[in-house]
N, C-alpha and C. Protein backbone atom coordinates (compact mmCIF):
# COMPACT_ATOMS: atom_id res chain seq x y z
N UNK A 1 -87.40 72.03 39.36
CA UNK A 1 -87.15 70.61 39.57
C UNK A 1 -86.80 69.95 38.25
N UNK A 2 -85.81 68.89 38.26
CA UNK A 2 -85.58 68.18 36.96
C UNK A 2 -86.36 67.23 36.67
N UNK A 3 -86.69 66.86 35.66
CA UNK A 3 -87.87 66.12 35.04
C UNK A 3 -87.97 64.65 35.15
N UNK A 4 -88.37 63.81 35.86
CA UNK A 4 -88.18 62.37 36.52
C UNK A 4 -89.41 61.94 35.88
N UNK A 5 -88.95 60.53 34.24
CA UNK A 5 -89.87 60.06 33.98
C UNK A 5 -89.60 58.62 33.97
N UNK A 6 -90.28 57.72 33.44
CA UNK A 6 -89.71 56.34 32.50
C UNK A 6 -90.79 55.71 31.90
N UNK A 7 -90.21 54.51 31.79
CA UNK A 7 -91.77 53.69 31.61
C UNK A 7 -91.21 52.07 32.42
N UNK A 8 -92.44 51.62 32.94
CA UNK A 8 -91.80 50.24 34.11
C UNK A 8 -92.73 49.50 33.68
N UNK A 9 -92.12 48.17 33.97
CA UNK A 9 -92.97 47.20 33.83
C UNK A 9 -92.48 46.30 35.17
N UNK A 10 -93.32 45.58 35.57
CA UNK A 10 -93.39 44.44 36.95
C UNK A 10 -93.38 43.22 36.56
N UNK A 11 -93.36 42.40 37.83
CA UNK A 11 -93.95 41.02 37.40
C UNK A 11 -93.40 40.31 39.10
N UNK A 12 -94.45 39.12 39.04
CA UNK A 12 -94.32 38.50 40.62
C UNK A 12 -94.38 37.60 40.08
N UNK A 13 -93.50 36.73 40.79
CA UNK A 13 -92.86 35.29 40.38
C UNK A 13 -92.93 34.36 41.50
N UNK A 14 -93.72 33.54 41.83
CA UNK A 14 -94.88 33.16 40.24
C UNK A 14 -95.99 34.36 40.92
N UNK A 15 -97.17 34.37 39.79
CA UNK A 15 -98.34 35.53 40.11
C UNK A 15 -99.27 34.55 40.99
N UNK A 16 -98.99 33.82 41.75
CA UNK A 16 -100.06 32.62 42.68
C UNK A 16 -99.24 32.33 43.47
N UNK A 17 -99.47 31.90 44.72
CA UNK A 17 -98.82 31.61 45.99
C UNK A 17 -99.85 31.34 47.47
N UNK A 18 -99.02 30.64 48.47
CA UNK A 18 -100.10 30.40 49.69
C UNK A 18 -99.01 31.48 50.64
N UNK A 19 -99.81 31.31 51.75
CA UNK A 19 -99.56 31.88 52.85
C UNK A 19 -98.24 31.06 53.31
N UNK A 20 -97.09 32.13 53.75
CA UNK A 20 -95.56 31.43 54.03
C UNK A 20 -94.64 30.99 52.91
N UNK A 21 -95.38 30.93 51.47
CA UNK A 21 -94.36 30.98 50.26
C UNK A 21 -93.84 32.66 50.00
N UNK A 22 -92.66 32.39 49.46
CA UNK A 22 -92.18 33.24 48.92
C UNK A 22 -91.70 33.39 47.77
N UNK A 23 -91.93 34.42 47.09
CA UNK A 23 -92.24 35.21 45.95
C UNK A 23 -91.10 36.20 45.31
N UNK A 24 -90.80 36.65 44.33
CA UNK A 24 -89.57 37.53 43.83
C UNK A 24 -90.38 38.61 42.94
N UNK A 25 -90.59 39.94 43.36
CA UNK A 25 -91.26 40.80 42.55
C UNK A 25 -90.00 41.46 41.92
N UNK A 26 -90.41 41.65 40.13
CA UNK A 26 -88.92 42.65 39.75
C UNK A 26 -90.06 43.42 39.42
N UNK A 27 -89.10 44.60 38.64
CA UNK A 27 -89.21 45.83 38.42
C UNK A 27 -88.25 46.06 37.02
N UNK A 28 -88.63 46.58 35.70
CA UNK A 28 -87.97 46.78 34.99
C UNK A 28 -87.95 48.60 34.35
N UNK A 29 -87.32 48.77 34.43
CA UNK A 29 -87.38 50.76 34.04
C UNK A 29 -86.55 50.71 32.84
N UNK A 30 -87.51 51.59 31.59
CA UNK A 30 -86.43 51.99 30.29
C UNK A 30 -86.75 53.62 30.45
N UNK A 31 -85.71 53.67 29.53
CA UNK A 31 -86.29 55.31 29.02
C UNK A 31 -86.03 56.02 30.54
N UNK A 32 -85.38 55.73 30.87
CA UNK A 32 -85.02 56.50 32.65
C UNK A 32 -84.55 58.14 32.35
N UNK A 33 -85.43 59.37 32.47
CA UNK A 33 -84.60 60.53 32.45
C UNK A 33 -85.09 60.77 33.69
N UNK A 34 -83.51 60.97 34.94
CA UNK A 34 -83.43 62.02 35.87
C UNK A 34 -82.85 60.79 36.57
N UNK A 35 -82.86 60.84 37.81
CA UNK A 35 -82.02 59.73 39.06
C UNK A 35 -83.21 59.36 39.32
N UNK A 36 -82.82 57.67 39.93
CA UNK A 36 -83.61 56.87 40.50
C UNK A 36 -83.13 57.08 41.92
N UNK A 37 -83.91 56.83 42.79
CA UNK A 37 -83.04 56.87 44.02
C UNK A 37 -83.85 55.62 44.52
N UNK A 38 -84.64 55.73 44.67
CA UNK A 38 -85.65 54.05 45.12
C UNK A 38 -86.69 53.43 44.34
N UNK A 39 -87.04 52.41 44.08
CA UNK A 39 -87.95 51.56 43.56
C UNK A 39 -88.71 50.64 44.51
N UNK A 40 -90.19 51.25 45.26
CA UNK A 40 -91.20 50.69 45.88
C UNK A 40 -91.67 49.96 45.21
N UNK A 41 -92.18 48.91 46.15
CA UNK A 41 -93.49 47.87 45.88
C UNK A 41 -94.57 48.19 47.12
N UNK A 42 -96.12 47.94 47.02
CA UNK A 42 -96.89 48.69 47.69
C UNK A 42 -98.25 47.89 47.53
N UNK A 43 -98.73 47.54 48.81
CA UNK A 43 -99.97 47.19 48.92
C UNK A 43 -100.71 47.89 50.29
N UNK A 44 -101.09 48.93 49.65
CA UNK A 44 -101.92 49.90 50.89
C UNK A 44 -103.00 49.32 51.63
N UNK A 45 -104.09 48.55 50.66
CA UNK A 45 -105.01 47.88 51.60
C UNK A 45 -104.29 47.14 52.83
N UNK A 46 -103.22 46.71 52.74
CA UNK A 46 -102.39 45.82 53.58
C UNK A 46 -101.02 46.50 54.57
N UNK A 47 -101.16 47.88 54.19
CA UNK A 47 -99.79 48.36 55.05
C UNK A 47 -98.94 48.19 54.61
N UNK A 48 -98.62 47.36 53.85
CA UNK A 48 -97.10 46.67 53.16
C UNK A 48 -96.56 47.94 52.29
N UNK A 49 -95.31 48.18 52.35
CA UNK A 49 -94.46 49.44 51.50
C UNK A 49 -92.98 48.30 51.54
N UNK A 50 -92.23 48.54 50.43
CA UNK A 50 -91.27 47.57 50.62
C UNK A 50 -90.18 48.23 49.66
N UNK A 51 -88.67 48.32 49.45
CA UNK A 51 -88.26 49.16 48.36
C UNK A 51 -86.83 47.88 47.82
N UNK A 52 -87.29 47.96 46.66
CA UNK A 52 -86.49 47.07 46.15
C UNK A 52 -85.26 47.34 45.91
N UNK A 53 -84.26 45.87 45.60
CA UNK A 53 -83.08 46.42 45.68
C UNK A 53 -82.41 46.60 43.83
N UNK A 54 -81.45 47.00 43.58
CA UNK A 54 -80.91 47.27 42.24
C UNK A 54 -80.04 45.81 41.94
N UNK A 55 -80.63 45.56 40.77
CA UNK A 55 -79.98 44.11 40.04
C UNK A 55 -78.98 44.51 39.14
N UNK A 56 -78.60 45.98 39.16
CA UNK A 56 -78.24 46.37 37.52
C UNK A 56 -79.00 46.62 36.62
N UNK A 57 -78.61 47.60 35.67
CA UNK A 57 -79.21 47.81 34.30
C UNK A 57 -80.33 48.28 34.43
N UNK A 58 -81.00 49.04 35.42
CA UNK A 58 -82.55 49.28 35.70
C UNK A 58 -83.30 48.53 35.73
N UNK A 59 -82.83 47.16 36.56
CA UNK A 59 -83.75 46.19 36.90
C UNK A 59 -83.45 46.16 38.29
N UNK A 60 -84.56 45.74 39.45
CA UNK A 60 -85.20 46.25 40.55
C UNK A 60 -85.53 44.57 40.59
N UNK A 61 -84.95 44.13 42.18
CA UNK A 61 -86.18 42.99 42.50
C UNK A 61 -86.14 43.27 44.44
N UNK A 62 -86.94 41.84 44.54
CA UNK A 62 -86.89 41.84 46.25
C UNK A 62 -87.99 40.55 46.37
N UNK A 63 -86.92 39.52 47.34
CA UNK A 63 -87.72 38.66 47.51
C UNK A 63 -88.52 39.14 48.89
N UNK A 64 -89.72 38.25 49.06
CA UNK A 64 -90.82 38.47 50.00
C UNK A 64 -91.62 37.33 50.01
N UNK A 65 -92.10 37.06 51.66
CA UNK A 65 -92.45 36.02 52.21
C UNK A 65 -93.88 36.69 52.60
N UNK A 66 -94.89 35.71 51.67
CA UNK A 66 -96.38 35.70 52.06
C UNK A 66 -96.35 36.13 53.73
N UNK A 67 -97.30 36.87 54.06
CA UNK A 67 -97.44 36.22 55.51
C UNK A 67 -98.26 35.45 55.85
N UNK A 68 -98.67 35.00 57.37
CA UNK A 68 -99.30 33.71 57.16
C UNK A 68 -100.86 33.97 57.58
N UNK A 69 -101.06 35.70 57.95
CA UNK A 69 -102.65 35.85 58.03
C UNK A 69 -102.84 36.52 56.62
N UNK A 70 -102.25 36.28 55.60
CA UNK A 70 -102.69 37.43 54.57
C UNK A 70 -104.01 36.09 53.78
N UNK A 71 -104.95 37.23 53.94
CA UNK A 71 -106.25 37.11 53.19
C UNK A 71 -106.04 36.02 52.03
N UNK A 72 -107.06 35.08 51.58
CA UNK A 72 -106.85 34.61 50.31
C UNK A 72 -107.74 35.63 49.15
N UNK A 73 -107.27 35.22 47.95
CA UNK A 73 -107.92 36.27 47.03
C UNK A 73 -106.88 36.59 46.00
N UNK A 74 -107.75 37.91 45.26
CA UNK A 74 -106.76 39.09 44.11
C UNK A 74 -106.39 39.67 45.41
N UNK A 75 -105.51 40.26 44.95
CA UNK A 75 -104.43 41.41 45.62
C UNK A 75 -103.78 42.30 44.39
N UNK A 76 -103.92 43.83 44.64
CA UNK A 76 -103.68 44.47 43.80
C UNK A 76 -102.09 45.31 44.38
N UNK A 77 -101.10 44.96 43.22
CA UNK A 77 -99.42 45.04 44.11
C UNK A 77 -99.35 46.07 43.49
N UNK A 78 -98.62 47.41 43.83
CA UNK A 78 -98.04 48.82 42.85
C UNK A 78 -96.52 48.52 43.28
N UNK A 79 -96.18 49.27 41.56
CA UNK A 79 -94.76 49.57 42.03
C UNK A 79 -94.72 51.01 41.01
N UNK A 80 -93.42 51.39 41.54
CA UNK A 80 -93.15 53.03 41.17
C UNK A 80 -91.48 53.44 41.93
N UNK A 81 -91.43 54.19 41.54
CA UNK A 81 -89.82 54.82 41.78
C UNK A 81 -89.79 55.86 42.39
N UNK A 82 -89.36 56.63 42.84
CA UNK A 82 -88.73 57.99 43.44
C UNK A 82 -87.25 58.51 42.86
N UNK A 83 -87.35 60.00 42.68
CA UNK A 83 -86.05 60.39 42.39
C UNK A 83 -85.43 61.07 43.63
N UNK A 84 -84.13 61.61 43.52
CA UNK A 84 -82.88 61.89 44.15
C UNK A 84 -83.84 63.55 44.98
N UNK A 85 -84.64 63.84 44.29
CA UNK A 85 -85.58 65.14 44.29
C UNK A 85 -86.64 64.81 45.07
N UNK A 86 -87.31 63.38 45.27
CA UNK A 86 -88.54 63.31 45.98
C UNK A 86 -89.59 63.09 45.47
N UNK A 87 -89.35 63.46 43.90
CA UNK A 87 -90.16 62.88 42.93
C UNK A 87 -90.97 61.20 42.77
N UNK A 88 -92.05 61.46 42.79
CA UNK A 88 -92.40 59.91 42.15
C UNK A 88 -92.94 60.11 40.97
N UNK A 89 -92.50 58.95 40.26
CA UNK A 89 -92.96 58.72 38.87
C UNK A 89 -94.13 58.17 38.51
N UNK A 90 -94.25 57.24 37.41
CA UNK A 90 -95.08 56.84 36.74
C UNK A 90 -95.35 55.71 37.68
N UNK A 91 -96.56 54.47 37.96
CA UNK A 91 -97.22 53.46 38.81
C UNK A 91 -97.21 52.29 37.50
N UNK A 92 -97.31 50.85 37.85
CA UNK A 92 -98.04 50.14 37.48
C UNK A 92 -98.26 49.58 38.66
N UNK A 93 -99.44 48.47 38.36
CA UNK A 93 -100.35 47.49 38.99
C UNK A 93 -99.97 46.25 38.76
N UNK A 94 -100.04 45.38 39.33
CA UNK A 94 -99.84 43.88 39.24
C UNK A 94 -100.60 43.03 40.05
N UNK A 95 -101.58 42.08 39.39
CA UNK A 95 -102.80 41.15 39.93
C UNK A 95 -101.39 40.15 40.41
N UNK A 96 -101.81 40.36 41.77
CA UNK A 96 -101.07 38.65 42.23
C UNK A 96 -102.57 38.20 42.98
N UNK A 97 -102.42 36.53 42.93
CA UNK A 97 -103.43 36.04 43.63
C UNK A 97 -102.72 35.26 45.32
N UNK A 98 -103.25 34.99 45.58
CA UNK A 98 -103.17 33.89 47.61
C UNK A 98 -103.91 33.30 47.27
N UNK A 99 -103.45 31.75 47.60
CA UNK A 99 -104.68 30.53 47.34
C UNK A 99 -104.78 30.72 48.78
């Protein structure tokens, strides 16, 4: 298999929101060796899997609409990539809050 790494960084815009706002999570990837083929966002406690779309330049976003039973609280968001191979890469985490 060919070697699928990077390093990513996230961010949710804004990191606070209510139920029925909507939100723009990106995704930024450097240092990319091997193919990207998708860039997930992921909240398992919640079912939510979502795959972002390509902005260019190895930047990743996707807007998304609170829903309107989601819990208030922290919420812990992942994102991560997949290669052309099936590979997943490296994870980060991102604290978003729900008033």
């Amino acid at each position: 298999m060919d070697k699928f790494n990077y390093n990513i960084k996230a961010e949710i815009i804004p990191s606070t929101a209510k139920s029925g706002d909507t939100v723009t999570a990106k995704v930024y990837l450097s240092d990319v060796e091997g193919e990207v083929k998708n860039v997930y966002v992921s909240v398992p406690a919640y079912g939510i899997w979502e795959v972002l779309r390509s902005a260019g330049d190895n930047t990743y976003t996707l807007n998304y609409t609170i829903p309107w039973m989601a819990p208030y609280g922290k919420c812990e968001v992942n994102f991560y990539a997949t290669s052309v191979n099936g590979q997943r890469g490296p994870s980060t985490v991102v604290q978003f809050y729900i008033q």
